[in-house]
N, C-alpha and C. Protein backbone atom coordinates (compact mmCIF):
# COMPACT_ATOMS: atom_id res chain seq x y z
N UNK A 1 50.29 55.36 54.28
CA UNK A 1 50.84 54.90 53.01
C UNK A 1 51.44 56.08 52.25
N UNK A 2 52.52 55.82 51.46
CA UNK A 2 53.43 56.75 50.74
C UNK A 2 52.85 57.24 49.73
N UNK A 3 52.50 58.45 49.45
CA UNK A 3 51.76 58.55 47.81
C UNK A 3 52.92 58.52 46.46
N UNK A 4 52.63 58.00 45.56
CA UNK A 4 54.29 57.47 44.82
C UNK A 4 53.93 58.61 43.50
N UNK A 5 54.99 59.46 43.37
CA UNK A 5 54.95 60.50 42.58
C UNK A 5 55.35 59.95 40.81
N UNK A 6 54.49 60.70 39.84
CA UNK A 6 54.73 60.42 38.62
C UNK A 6 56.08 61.24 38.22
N UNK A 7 56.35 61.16 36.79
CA UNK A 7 57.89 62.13 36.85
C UNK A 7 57.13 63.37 36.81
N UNK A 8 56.16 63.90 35.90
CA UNK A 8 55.94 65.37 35.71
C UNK A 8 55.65 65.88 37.23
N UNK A 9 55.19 65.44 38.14
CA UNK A 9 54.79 65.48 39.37
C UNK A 9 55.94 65.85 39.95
N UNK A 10 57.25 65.30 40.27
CA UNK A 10 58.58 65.42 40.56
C UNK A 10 58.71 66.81 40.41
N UNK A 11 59.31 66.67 38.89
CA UNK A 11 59.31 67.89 37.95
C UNK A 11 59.01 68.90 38.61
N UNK A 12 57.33 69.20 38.93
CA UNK A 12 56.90 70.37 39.39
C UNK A 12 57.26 70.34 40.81
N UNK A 13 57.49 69.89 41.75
CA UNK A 13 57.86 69.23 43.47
C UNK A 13 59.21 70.10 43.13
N UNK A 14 60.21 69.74 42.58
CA UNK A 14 61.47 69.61 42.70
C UNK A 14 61.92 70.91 41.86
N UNK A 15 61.34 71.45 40.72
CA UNK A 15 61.32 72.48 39.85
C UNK A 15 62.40 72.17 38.99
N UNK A 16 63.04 70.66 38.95
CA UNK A 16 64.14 70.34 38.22
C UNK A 16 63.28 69.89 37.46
N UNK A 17 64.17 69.84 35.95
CA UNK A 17 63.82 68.82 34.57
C UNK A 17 64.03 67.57 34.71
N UNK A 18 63.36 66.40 33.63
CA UNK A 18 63.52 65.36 33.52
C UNK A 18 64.82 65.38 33.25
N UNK A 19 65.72 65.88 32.37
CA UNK A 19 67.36 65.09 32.15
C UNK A 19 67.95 65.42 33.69
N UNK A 20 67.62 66.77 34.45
CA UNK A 20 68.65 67.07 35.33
C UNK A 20 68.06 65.68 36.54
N UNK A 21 67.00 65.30 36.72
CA UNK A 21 66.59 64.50 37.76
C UNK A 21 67.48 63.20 37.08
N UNK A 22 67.27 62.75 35.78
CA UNK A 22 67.70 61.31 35.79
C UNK A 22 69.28 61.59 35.88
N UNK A 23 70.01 62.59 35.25
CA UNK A 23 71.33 62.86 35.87
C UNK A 23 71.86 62.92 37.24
N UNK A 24 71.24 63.15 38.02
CA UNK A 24 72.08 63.87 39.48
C UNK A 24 71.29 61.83 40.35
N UNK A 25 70.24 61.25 39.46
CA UNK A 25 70.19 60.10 39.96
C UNK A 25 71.27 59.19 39.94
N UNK A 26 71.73 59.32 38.43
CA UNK A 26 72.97 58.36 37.75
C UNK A 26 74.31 58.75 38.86
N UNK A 27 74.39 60.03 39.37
CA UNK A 27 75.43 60.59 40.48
C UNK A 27 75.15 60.32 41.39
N UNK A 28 73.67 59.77 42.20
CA UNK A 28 73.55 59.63 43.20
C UNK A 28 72.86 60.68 44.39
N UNK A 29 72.59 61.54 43.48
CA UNK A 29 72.61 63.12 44.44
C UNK A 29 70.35 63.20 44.29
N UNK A 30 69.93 62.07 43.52
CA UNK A 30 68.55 62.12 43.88
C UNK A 30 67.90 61.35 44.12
N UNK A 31 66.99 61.32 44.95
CA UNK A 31 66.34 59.69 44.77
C UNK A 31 66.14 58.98 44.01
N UNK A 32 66.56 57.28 44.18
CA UNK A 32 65.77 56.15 42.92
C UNK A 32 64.60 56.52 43.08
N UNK A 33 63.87 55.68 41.75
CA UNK A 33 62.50 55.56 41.72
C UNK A 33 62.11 54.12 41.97
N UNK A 34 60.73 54.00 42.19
CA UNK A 34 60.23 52.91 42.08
C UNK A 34 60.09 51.41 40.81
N UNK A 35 60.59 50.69 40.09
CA UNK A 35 60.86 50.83 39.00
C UNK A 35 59.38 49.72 38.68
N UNK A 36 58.08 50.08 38.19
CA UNK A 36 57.12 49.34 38.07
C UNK A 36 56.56 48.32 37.11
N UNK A 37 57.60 49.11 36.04
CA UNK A 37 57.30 47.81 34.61
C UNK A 37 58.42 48.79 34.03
N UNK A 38 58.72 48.21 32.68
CA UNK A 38 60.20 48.94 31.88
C UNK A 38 59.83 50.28 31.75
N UNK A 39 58.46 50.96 31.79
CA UNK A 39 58.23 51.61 30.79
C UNK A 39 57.59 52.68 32.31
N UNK A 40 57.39 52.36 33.40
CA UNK A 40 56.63 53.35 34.11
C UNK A 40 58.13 53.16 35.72
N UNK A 41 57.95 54.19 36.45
CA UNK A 41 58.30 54.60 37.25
C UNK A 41 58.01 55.67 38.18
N UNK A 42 58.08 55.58 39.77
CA UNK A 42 57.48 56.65 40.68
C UNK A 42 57.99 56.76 41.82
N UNK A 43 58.33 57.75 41.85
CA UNK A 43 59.28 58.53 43.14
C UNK A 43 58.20 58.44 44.50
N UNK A 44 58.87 57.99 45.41
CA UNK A 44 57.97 58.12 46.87
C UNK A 44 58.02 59.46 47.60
N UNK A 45 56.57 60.29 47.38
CA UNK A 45 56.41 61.48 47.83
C UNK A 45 57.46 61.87 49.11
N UNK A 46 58.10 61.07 50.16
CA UNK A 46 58.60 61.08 51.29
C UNK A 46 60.40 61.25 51.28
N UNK A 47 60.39 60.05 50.17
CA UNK A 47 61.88 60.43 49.40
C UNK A 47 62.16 61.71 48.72
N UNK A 48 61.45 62.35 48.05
CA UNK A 48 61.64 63.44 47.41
C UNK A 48 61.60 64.86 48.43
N UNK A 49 60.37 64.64 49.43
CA UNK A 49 60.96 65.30 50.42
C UNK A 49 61.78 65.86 51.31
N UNK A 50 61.97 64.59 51.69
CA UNK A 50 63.42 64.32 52.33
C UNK A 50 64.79 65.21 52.22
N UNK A 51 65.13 64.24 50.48
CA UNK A 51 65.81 65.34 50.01
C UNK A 51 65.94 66.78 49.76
N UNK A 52 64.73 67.00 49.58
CA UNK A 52 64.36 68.80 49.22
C UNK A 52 64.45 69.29 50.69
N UNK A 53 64.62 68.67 51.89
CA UNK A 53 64.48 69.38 53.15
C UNK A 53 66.19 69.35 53.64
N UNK A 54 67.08 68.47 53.09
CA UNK A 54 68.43 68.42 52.87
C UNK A 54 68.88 69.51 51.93
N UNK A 55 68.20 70.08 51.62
CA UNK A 55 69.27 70.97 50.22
C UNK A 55 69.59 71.99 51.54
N UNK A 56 70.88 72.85 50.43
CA UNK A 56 71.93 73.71 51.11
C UNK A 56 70.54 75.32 51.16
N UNK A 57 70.79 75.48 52.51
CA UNK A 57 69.80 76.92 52.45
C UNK A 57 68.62 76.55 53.43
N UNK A 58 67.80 75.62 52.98
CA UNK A 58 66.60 74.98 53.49
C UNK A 58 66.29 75.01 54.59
N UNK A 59 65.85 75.38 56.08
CA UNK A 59 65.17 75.48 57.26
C UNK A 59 64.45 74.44 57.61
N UNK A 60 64.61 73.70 58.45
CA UNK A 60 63.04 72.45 58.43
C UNK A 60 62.50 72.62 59.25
């Protein structure tokens, strides 16, 4: 099972801020989130990975 990441959790994963994550989402360039009620949302530990193993530089 996927462990589903909170935003501050992201945050520290990703070392990006909350505006730059919900920005580069609105572009497309980060993962959606999970969307759980209006007010909560959570990134799938595997998605966020993913991406971070795609960035320019990165070795996997």
């Amino acid at each position: 099972m996927d462990r589903l990441l909170k935003l501050h959790e992201v945050e520290e994963i990703t070392a990006l801020s909350r505006s730059t994550i919900y920005e580069w989402m609105r572009k497309g360039k980060f993962p959606q989130p999970l969307v759980l009620s209006t007010r909560s949302v959570r990134w799938r530990a595997s998605a966020v990975a993913e991406w971070m193993d795609r960035l320019p530089g990165r070795s996997a």
